[in-house]
Protein backbone atom coordinates (compact mmCIF):
# COMPACT_ATOMS: atom_id res chain seq x y z
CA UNK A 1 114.40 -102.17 -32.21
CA UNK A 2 111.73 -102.08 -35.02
CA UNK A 3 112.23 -98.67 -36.12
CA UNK A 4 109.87 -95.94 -37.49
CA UNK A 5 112.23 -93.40 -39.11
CA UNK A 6 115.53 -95.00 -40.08
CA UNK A 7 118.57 -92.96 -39.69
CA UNK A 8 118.92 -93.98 -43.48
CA UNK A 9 117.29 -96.97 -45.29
CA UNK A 10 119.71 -98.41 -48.27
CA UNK A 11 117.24 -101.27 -49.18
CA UNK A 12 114.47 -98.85 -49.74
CA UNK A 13 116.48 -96.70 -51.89
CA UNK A 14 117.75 -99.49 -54.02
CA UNK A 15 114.54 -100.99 -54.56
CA UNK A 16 113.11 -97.62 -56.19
CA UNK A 17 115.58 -97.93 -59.05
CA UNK A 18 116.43 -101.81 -59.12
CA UNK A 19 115.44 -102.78 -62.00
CA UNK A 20 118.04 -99.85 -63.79
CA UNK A 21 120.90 -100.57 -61.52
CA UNK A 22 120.58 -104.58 -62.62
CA UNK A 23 119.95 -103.86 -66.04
CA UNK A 24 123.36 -101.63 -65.52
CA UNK A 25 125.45 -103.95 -64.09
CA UNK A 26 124.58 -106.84 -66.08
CA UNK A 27 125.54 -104.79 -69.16
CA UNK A 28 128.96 -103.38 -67.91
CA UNK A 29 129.96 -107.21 -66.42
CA UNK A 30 128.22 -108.82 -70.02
CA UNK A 31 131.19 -106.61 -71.80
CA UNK A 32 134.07 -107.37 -69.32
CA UNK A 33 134.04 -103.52 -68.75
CA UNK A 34 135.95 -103.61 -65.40
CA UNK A 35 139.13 -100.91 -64.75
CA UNK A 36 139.08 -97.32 -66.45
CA UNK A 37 136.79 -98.13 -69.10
CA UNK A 38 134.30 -95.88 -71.08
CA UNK A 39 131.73 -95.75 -67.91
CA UNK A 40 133.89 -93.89 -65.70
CA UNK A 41 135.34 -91.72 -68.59
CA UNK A 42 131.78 -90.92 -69.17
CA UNK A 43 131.31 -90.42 -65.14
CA UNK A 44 133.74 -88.32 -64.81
CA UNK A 45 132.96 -85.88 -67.60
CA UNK A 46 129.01 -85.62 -66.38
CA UNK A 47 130.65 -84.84 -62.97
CA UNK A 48 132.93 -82.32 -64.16
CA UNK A 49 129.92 -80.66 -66.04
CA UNK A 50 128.05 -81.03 -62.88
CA UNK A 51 130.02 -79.40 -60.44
CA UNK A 52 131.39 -76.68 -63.23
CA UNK A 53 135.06 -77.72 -63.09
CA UNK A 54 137.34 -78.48 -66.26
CA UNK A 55 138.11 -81.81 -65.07
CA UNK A 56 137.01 -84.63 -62.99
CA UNK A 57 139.23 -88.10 -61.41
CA UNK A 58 137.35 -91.02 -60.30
CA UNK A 59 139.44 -92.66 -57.33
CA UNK A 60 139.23 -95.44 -54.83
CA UNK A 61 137.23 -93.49 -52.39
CA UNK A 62 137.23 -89.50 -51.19
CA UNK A 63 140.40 -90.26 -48.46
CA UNK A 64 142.12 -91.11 -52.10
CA UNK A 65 141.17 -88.33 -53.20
CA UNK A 66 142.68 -86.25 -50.73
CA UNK A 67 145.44 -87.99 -49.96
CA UNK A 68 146.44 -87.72 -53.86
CA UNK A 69 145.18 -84.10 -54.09
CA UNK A 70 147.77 -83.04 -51.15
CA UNK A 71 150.90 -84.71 -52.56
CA UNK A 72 150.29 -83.50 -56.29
CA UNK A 73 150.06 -80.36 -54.50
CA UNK A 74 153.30 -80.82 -53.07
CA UNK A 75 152.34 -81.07 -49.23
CA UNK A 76 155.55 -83.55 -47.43
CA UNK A 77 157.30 -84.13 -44.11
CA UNK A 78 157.78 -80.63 -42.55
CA UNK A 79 154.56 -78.65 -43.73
CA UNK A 80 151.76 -77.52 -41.95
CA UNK A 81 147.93 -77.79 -43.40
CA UNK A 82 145.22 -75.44 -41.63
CA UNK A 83 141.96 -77.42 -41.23
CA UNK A 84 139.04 -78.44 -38.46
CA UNK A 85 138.20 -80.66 -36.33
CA UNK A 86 134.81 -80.79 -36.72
CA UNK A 87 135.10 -83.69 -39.73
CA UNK A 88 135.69 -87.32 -39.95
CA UNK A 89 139.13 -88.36 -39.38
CA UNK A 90 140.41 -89.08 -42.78
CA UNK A 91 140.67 -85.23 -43.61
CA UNK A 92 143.53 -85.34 -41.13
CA UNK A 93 144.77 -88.50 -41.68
CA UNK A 94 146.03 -87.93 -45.52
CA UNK A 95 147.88 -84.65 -43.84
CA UNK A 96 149.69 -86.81 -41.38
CA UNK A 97 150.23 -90.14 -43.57
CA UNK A 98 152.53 -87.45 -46.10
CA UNK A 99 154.49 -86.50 -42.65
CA UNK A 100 152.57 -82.89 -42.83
CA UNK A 101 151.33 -81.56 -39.52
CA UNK A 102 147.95 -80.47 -39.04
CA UNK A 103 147.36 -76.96 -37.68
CA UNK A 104 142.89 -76.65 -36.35
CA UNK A 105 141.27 -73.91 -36.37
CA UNK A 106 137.76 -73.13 -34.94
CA UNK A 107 134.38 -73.28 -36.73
CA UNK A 108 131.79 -70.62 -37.24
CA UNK A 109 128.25 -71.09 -36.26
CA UNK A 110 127.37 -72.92 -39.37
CA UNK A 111 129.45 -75.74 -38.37
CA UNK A 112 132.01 -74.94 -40.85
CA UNK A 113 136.04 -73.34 -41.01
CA UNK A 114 135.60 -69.87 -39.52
CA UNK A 115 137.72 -67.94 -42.49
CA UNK A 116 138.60 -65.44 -39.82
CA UNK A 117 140.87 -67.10 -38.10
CA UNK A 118 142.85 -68.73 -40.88
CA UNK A 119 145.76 -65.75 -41.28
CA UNK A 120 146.46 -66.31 -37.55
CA UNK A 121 147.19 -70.01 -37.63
CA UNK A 122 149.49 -69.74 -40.76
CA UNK A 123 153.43 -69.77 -40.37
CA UNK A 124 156.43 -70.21 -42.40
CA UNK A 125 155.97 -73.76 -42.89
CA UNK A 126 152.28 -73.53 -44.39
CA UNK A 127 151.60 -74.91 -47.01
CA UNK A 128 147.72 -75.89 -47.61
CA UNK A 129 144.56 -74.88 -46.49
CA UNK A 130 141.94 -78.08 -46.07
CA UNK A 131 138.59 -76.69 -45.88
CA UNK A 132 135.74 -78.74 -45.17
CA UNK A 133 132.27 -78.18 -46.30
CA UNK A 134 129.89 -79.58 -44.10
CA UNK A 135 126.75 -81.39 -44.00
CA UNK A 136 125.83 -79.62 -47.96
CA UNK A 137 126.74 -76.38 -47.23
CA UNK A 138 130.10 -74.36 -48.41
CA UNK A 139 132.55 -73.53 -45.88
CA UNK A 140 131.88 -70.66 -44.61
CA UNK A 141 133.18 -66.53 -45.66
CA UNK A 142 134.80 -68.63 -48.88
CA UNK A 143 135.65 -65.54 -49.90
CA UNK A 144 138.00 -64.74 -47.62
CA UNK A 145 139.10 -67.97 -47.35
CA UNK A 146 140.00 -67.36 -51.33
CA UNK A 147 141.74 -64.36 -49.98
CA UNK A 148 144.07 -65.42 -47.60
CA UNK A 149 145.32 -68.38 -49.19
CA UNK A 150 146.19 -66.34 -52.09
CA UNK A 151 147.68 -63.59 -50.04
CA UNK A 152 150.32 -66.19 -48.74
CA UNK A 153 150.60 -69.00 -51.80
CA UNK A 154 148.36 -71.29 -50.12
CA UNK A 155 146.88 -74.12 -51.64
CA UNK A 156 143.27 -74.99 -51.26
CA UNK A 157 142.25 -78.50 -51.46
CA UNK A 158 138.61 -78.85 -50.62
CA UNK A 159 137.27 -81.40 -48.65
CA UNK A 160 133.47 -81.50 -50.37
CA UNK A 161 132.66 -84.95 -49.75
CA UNK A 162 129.57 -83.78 -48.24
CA UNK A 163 128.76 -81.14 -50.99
CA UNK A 164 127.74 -82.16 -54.00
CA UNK A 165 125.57 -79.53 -55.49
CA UNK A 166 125.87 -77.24 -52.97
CA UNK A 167 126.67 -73.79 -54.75
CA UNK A 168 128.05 -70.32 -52.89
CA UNK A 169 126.94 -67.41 -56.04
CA UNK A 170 126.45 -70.13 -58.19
CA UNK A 171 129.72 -71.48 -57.98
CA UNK A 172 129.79 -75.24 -56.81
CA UNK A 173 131.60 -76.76 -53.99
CA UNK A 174 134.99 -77.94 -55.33
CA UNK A 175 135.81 -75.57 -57.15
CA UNK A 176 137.55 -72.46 -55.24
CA UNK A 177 140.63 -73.75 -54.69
CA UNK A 178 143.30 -75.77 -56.61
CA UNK A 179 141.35 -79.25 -56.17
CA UNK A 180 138.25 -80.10 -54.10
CA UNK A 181 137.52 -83.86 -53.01
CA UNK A 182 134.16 -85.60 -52.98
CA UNK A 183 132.91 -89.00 -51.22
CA UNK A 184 130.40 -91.17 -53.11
CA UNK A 185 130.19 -93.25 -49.94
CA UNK A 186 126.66 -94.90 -49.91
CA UNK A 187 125.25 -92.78 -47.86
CA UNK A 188 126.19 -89.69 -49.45
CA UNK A 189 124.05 -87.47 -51.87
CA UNK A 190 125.41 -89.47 -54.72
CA UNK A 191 126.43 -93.13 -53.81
CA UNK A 192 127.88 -95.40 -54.70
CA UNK A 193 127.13 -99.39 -53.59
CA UNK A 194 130.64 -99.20 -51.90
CA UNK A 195 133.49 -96.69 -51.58
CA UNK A 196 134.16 -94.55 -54.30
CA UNK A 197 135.57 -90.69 -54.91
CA UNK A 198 136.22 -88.18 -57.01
CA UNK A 199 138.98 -85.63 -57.66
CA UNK A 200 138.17 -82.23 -59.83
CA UNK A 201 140.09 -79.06 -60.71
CA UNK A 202 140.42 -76.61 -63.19
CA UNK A 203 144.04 -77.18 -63.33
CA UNK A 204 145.40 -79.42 -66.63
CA UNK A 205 148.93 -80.56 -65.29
CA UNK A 206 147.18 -81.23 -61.64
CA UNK A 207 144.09 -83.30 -63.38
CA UNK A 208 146.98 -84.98 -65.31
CA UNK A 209 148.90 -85.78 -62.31
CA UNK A 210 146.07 -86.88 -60.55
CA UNK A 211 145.47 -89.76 -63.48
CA UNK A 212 148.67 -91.08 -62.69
CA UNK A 213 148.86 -91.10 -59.07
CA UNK A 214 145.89 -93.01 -58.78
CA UNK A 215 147.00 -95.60 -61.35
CA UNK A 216 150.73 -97.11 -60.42
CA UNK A 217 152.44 -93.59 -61.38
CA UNK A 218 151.06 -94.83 -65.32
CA UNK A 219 150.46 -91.72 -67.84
CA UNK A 220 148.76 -92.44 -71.37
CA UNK A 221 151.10 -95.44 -72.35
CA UNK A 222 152.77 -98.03 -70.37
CA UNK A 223 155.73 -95.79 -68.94
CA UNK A 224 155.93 -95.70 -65.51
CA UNK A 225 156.49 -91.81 -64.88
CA UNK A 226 156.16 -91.65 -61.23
CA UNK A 227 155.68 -93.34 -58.34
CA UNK A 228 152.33 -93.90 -57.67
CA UNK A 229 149.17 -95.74 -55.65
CA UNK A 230 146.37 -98.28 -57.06
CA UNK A 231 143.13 -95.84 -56.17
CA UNK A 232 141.47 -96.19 -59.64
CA UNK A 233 136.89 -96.41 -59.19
CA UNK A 234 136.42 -99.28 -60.93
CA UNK A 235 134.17 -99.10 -63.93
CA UNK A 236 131.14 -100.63 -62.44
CA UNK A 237 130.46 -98.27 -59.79
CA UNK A 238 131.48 -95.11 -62.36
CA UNK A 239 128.31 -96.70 -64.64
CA UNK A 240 126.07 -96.57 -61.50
CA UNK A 241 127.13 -93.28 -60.36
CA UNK A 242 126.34 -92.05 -63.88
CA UNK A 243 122.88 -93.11 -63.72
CA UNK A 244 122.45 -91.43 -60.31
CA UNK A 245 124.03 -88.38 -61.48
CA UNK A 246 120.65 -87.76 -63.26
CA UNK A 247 118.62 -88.40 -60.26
CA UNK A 248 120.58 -86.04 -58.02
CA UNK A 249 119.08 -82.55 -58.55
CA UNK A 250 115.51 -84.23 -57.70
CA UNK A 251 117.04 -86.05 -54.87
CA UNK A 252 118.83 -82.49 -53.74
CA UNK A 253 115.37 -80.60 -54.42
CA UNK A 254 113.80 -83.51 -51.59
CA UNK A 255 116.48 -82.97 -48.92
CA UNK A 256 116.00 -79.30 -48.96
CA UNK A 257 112.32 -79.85 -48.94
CA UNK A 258 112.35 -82.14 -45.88
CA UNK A 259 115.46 -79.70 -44.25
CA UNK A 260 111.98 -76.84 -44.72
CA UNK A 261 109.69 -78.70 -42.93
CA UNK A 262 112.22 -79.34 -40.08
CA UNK A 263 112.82 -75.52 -40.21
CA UNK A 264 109.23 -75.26 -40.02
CA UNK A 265 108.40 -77.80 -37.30
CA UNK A 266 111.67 -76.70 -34.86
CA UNK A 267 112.54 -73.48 -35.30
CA UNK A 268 110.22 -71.88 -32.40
CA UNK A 269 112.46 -74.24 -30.12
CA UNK A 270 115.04 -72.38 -27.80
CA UNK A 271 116.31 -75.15 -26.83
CA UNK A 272 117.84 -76.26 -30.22
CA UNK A 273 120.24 -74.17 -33.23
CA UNK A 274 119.05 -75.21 -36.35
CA UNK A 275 121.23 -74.99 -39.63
CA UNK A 276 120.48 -72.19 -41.92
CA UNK A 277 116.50 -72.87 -43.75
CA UNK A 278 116.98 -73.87 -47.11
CA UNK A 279 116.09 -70.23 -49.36
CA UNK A 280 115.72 -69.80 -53.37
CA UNK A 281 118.34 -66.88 -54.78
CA UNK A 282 120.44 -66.53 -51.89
CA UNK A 283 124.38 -66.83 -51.69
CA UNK A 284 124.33 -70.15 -50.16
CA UNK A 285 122.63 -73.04 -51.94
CA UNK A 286 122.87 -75.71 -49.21
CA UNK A 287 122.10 -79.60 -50.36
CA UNK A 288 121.08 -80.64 -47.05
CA UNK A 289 123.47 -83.83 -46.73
CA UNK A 290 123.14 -83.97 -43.06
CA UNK A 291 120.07 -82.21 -40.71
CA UNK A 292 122.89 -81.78 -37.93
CA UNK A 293 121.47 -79.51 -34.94
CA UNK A 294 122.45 -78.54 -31.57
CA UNK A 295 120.38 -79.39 -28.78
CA UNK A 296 120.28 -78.93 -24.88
CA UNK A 297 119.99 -82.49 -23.16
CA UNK A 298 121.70 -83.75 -26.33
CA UNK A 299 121.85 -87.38 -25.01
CA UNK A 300 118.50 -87.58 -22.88
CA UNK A 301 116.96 -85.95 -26.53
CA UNK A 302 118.64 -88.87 -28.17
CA UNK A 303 117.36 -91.67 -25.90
CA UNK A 304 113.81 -90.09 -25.81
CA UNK A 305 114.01 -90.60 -30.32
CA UNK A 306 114.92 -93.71 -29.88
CA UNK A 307 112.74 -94.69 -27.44
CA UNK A 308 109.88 -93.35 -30.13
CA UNK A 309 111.55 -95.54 -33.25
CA UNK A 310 113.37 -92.62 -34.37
CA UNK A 311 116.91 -93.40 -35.37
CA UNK A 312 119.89 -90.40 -34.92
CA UNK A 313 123.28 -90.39 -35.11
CA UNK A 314 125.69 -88.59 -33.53
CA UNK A 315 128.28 -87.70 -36.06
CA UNK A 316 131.74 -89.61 -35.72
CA UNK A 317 130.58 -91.67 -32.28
CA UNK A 318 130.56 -87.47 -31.03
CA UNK A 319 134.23 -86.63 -31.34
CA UNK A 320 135.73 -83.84 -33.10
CA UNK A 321 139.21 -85.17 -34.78
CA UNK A 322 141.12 -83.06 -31.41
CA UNK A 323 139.33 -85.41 -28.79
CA UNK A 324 140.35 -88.86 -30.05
CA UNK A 325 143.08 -88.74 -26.81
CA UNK A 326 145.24 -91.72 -28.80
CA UNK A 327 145.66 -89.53 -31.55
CA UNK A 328 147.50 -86.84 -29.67
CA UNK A 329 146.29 -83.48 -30.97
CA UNK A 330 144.24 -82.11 -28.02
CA UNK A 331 146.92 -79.25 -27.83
CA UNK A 332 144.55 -77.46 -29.61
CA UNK A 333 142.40 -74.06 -27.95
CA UNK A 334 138.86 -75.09 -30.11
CA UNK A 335 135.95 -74.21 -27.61
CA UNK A 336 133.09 -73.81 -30.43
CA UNK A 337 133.32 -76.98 -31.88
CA UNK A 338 133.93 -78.43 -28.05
CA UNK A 339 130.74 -76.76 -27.54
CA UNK A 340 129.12 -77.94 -30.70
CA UNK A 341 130.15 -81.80 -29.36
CA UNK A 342 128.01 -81.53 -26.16
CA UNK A 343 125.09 -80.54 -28.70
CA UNK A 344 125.05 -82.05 -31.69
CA UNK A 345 122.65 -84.43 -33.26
CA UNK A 346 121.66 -85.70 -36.44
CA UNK A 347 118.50 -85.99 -37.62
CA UNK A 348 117.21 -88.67 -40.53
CA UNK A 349 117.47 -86.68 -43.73
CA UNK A 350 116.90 -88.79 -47.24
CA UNK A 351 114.82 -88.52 -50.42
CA UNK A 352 113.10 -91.40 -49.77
CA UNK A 353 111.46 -90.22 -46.23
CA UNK A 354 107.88 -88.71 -46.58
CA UNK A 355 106.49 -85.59 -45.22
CA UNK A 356 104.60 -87.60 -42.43
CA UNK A 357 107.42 -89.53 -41.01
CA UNK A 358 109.61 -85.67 -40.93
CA UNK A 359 106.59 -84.62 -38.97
CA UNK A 360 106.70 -87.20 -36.75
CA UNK A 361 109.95 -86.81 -36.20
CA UNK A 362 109.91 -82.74 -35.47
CA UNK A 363 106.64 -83.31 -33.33
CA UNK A 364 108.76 -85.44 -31.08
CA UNK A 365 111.37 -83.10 -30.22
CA UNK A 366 108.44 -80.36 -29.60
CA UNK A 367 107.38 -83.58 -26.82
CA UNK A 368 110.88 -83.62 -25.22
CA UNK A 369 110.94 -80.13 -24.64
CA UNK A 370 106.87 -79.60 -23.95
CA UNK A 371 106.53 -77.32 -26.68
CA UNK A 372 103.38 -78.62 -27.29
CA UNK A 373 101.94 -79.65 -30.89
CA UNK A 374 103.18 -78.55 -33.97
């Protein structure tokens, strides 16, 4: 299939800014600057400043980062964590690989934790909440979110891999809870040219914690002082990463311009639910990682795009977490983000697509559903 949107297009995005990311790694490599060196130190200080928390951990990848983030906060065999279905499957993996059991609850209509049904799902043996902040947007009614875990002594550990940048009253995603995780997966906002992740909290003992966890149990010296994983970034990619970091705000300010001109193109469609338009001042400052939409004749839509050279995805192969029968959770009474799996679709969302090709796209979907030209 020769394609004429990509779903995403690495090559073209790496050839924008080659000539920095070689000059990059051939100085980091040139001074044999490979594990916790001054790059990532560096790294993780921009990202801290970035995302407005007191401290920031590189690690292995964003499932080390949660994983980590739920021991340190003292999650083991016999708890229960509250989180969704709607994500990728490492969210609930890290709850079940510390012998904690996870507890869904439904989403809202943005796709996201619906707050108002966290108190109901919590019992004696809670002990974390796990929301997850979807497709650059903050989970949603943080606020009462906020609330309720602190109502019961709840930890919250974020899952933002999808949100960096995104703000709810100008405070960023990561930051409402006790830790909040982040994904520098290639694909995402900020990434990395392999896995990488990031811890960050406001908490000094936790941050310190979270240094040693991630490196053999290691503090400042050479004393082992607990036991502990290898899920250290390595150097390289925290030197890359840095770079991008000062891209990101122009690459955020794209997304949310293409996520308008969807908005623009689509939103006279019945047949489809559109996420929220991107707006200047509100609460929500949404970063547009994902264009994921809900459409009627989800699959015959999908074959129709591709059919045209347009490339979707739906996310996760089009399972929640719950419907993955061999992992043996489908106990679980979740009929909006059933609902939302019939539906969804993804639409190409990157900085490097131009306004022509994000017309071509939306002018498409008008074709399926003979909404004539937009």
């Amino acid at each position: 299939m020769e394609w004429k949107v990509r779903y995403f297009d690495y090559p073209l995005q790496f050839g924008i800014h080659e000539k920095e990311y070689t000059e990059i790694i051939k100085d980091t490599l040139a001074r044999g600057a490979y594990i916790l060196g001054e790059d990532l130190m560096r790294f993780e200080e921009n990202l801290a400043g970035f995302v407005g928390a007191k401290y920031a951990v590189g690690v292995g990848n964003c499932t080390d980062a949660l994983l980590l983030s739920l021991h340190a906060a003292g999650v083991g065999r016999g708890d229960e964590v509250i989180s969704v279905s709607h994500t990728f499957v490492a969210t609930i993996e890290v709850i079940k690989f510390w012998g904690a059991t996870p507890v869904f609850v439904d989403i809202a209509d943005d796709h996201n934790m619906n707050a108002a049904l966290i108190e109901k799902a919590i019992t004696k043996k809670t002990k974390a909440i796990v929301p997850v902040s979807l497709n650059g947007r903050i989970c949603s009614d943080i606020d009462k979110l906020v609330s309720v875990a602190e109502k019961h002594g709840l930890a919250i550990i974020e899952d933002s891999a999808q949100s960096l940048g995104a703000t709810y009253k100008g405070r960023g995603a990561g930051t409402f809870g006790l830790a909040g995780c982040f994904s520098f997966y290639p694909a995402k906002l900020l990434g990395a040219f392999g896995d990488a992740g990031a811890v960050v909290t406001d908490n000094t003992e936790f941050a310190d914690k979270i240094k040693m966890l991630r490196n053999h149990g290691r503090g400042k010296g050479t004393d082992i002082n607990l036991w502990g994983l290898n899920c250290r970034m390595d150097n390289l990619h925290g030197a890359i990463l840095d770079f991008k970091l000062t891209k990101l705000p122009g690459w955020i300010k794209r997304r949310r311009a293409i996520a308008g001109l969807y908005n623009s193109g689509l939103a006279h469609l019945k047949q489809l639910r559109l996420p929220s338009p991107p707006v200047e001042g509100g609460d929500y400052y949404d970063v547009f990682q994902n264009y994921e939409i809900e459409a009627e004749n989800r699959n015959e839509l999908v074959n129709f795009l591709n059919a045209r050279g347009i490339e979707v995805m739906l996310p996760w192969g089009g399972k929640g977490v719950h419907q993955f029968t061999a992992l043996t959770l489908n106990t679980f009474n979740l009929p909006r983000t059933d609902e939302l799996f019939r539906k969804v679709v993804m639409l190409p969302i990157y900085p490097e697509l131009d306004d022509e090709q994000v017309k071509y796209v939306a002018q498409a979907i008008c074709e399926f559903y003979n909404a004539g030209q937009w």
